[in-house]
C-alpha atoms as a PDB file:
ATOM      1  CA  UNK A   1     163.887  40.710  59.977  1.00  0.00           C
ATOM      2  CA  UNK A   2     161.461  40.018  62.708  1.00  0.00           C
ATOM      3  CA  UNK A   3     159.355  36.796  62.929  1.00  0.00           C
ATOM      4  CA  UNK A   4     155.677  37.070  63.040  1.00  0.00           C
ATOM      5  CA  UNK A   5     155.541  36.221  66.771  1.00  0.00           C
ATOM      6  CA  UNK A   6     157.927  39.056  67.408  1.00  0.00           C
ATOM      7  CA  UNK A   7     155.839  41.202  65.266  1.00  0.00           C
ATOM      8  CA  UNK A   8     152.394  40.271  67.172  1.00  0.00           C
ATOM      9  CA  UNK A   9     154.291  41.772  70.219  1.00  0.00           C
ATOM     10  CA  UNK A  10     155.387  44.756  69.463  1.00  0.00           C
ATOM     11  CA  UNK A  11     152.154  45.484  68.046  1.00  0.00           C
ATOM     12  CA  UNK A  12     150.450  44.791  70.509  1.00  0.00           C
ATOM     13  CA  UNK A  13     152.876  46.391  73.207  1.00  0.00           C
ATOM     14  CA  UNK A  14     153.414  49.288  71.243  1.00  0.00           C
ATOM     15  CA  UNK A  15     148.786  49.652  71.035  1.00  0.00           C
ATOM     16  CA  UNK A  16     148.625  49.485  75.263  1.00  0.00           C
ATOM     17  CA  UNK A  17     151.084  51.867  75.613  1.00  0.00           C
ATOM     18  CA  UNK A  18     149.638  54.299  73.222  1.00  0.00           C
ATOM     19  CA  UNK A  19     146.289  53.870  74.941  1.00  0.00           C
ATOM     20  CA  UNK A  20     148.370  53.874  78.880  1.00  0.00           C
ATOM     21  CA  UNK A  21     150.418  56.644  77.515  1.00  0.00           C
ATOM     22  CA  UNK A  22     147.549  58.940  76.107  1.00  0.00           C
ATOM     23  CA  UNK A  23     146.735  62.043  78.520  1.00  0.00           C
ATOM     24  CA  UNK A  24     142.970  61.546  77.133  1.00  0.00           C
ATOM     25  CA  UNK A  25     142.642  58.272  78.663  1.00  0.00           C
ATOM     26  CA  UNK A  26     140.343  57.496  81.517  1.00  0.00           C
ATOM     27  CA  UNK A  27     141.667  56.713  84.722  1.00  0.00           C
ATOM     28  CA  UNK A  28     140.010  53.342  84.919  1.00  0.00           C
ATOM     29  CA  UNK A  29     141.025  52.287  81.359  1.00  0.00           C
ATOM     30  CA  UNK A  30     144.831  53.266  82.202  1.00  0.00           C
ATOM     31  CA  UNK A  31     144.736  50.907  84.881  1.00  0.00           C
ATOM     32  CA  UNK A  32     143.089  48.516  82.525  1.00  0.00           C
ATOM     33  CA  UNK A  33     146.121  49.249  80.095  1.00  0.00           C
ATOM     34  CA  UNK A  34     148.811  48.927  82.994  1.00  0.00           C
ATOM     35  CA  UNK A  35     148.059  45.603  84.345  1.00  0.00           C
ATOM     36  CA  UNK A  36     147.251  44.568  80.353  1.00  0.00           C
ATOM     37  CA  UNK A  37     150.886  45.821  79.547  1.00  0.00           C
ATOM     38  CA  UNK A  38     152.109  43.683  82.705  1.00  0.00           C
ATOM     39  CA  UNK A  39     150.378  40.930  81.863  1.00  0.00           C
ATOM     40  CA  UNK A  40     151.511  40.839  78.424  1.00  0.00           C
ATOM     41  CA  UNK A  41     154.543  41.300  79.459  1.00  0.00           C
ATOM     42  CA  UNK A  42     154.557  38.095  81.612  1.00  0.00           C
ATOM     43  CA  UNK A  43     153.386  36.592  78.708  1.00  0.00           C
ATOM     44  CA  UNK A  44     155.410  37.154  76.007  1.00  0.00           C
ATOM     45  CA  UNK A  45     158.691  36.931  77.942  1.00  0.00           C
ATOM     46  CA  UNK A  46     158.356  33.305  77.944  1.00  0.00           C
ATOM     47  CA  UNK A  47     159.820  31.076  75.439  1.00  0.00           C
ATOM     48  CA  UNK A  48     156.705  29.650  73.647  1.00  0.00           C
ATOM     49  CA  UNK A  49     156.935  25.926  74.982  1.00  0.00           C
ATOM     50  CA  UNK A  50     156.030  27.496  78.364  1.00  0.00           C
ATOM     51  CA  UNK A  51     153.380  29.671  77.408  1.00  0.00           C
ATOM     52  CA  UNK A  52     151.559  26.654  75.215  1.00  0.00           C
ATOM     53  CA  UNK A  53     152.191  24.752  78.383  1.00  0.00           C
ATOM     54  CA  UNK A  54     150.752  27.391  80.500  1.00  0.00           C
ATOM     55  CA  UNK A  55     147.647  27.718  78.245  1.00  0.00           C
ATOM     56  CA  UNK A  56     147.016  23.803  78.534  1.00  0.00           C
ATOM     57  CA  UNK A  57     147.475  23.892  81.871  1.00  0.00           C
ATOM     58  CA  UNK A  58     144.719  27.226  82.237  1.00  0.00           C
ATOM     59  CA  UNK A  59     142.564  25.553  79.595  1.00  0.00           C
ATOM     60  CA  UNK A  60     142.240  21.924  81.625  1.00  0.00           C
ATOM     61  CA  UNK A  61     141.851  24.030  85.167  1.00  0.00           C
ATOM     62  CA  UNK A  62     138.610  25.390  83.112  1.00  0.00           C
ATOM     63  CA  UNK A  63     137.420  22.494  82.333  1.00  0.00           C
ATOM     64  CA  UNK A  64     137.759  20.676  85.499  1.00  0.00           C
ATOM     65  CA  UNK A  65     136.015  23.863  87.053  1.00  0.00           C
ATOM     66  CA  UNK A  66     133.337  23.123  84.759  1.00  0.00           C
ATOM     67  CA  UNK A  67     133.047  19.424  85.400  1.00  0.00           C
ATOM     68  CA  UNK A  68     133.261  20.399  89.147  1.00  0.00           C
ATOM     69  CA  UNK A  69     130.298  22.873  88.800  1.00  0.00           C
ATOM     70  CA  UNK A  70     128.093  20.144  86.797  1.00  0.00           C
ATOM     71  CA  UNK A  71     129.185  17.508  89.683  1.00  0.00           C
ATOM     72  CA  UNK A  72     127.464  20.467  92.188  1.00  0.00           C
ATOM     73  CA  UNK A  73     124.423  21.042  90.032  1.00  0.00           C
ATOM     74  CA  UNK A  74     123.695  17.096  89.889  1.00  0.00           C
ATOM     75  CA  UNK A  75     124.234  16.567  93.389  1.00  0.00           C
ATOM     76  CA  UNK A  76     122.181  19.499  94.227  1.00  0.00           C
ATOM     77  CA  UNK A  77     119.136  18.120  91.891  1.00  0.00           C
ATOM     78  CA  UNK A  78     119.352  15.036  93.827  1.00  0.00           C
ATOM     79  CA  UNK A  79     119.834  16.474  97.142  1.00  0.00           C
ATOM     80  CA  UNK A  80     116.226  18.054  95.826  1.00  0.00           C
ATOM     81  CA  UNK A  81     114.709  15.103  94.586  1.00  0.00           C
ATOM     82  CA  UNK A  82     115.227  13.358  97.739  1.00  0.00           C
ATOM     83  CA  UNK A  83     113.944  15.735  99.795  1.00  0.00           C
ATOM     84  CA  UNK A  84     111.180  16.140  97.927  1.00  0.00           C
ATOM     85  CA  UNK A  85     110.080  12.015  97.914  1.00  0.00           C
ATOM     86  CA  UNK A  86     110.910  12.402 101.954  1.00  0.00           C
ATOM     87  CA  UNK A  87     108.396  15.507 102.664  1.00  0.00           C
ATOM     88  CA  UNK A  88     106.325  13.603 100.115  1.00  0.00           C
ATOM     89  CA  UNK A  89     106.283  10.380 102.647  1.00  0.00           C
ATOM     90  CA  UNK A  90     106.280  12.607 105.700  1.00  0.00           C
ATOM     91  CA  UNK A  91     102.762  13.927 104.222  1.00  0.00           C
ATOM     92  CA  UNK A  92     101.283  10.339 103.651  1.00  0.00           C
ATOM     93  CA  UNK A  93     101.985   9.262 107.045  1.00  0.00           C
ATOM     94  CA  UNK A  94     100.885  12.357 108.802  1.00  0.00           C
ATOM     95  CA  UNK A  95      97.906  11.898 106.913  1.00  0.00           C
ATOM     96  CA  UNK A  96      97.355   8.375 108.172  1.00  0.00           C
ATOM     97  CA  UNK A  97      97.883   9.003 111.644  1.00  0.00           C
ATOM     98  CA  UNK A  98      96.027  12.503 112.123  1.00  0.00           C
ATOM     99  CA  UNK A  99      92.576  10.278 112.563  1.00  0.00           C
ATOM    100  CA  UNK A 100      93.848   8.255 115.029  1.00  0.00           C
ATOM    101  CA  UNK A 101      95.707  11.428 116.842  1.00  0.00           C
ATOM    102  CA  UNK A 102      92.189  13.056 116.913  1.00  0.00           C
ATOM    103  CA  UNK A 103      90.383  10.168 118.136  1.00  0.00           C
ATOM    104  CA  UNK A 104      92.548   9.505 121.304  1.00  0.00           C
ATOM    105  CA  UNK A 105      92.584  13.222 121.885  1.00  0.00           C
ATOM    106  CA  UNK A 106      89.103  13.573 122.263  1.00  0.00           C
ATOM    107  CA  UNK A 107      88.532  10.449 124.829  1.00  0.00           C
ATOM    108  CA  UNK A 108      88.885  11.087 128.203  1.00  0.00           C
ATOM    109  CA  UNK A 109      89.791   7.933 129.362  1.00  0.00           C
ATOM    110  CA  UNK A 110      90.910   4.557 127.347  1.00  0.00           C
ATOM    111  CA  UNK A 111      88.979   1.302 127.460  1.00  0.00           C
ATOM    112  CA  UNK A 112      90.933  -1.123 129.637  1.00  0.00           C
ATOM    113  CA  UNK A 113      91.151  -3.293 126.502  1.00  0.00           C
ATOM    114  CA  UNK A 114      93.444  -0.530 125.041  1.00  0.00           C
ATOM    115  CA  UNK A 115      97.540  -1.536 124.018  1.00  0.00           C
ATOM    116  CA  UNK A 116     100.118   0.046 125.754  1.00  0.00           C
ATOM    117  CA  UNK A 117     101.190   1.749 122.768  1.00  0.00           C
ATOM    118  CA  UNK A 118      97.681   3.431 122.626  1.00  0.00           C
ATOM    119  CA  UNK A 119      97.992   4.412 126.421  1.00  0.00           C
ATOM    120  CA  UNK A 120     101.585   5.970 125.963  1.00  0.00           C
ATOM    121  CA  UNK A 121     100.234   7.842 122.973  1.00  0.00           C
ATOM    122  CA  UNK A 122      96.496   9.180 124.576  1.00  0.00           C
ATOM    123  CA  UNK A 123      98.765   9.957 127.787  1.00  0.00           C
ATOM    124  CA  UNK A 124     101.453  11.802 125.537  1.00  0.00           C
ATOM    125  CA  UNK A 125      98.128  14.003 123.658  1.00  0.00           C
ATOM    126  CA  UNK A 126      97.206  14.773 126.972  1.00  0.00           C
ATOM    127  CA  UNK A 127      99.774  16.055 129.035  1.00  0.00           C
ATOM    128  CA  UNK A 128     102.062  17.474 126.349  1.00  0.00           C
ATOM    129  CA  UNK A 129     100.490  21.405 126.593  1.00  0.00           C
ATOM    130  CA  UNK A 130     101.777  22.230 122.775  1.00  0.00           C
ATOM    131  CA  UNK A 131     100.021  18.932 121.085  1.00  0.00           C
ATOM    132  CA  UNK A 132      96.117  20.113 121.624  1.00  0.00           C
ATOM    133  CA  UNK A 133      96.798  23.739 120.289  1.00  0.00           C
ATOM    134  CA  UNK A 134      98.133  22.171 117.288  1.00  0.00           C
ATOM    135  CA  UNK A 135      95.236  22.659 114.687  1.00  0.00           C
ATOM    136  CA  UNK A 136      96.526  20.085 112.430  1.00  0.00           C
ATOM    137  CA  UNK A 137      96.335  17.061 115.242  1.00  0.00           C
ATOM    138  CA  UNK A 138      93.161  17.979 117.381  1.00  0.00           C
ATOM    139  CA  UNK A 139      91.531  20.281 115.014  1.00  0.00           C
END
């Protein structure tokens, strides 16, 4: 008498190779059935302490893909978020400084009262040739 196990084989062994060994079948679906038959056959061939063992072990890979991919996802929402808050700071102070920019473009000389920092910056507007075409600076 066969056990139910046994029985679940052959059933299923016995199905694939009707549908590999039918003339009517598609050529894609008896490759389907081949590697299926193959597969089962790896399968079933093991005692069943190594094929629960190989299920847990298939089952825990999943979910460590999973907790992987959510890792990704939140690091990638953060990577966003703080990218965001940066351009978002980059704006304010470009902002800020854009008045002054256009100011010290437009004199052609400094007061002698003037900082050094000032005269570093009105002699960088002036020289470098890609600052005054800039719309957003001396616009």
């Amino acid at each position: 008498m066969e056990t139910a196990e046994e029985e679940v084989r052959g059933h299923t062994r016995t199905r694939v190779m009707q549908v590999y060994l039918d003339d009517g079948t598609a050529g894609g679906v008896r490759g389907m059935a081949e590697m299926t038959l193959i597969k089962l056959g790896e399968i079933v061939d093991k005692p069943q302490h190594k094929r629960v063992k190989m299920m847990q072990r298939a089952i825990e890979e999943q979910r460590a893909a999973r907790e992987a991919q959510q890792r990704e996802k939140e690091a990638t929402a953060a990577e966003a978020l703080e990218r965001q808050r940066q351009n978002t700071m980059s704006a304010a102070a470009h902002e800020q400084c854009v008045p002054l920019w256009r100011t010290l473009h437009a004199m052609p000389t400094l007061p002698p009262t003037a900082s050094e920092a000032a005269r570093e910056l009105h002699r960088r507007l002036r020289t470098r040739g890609e600052l005054p075409s800039r719309p957003c600076i001396c616009a």
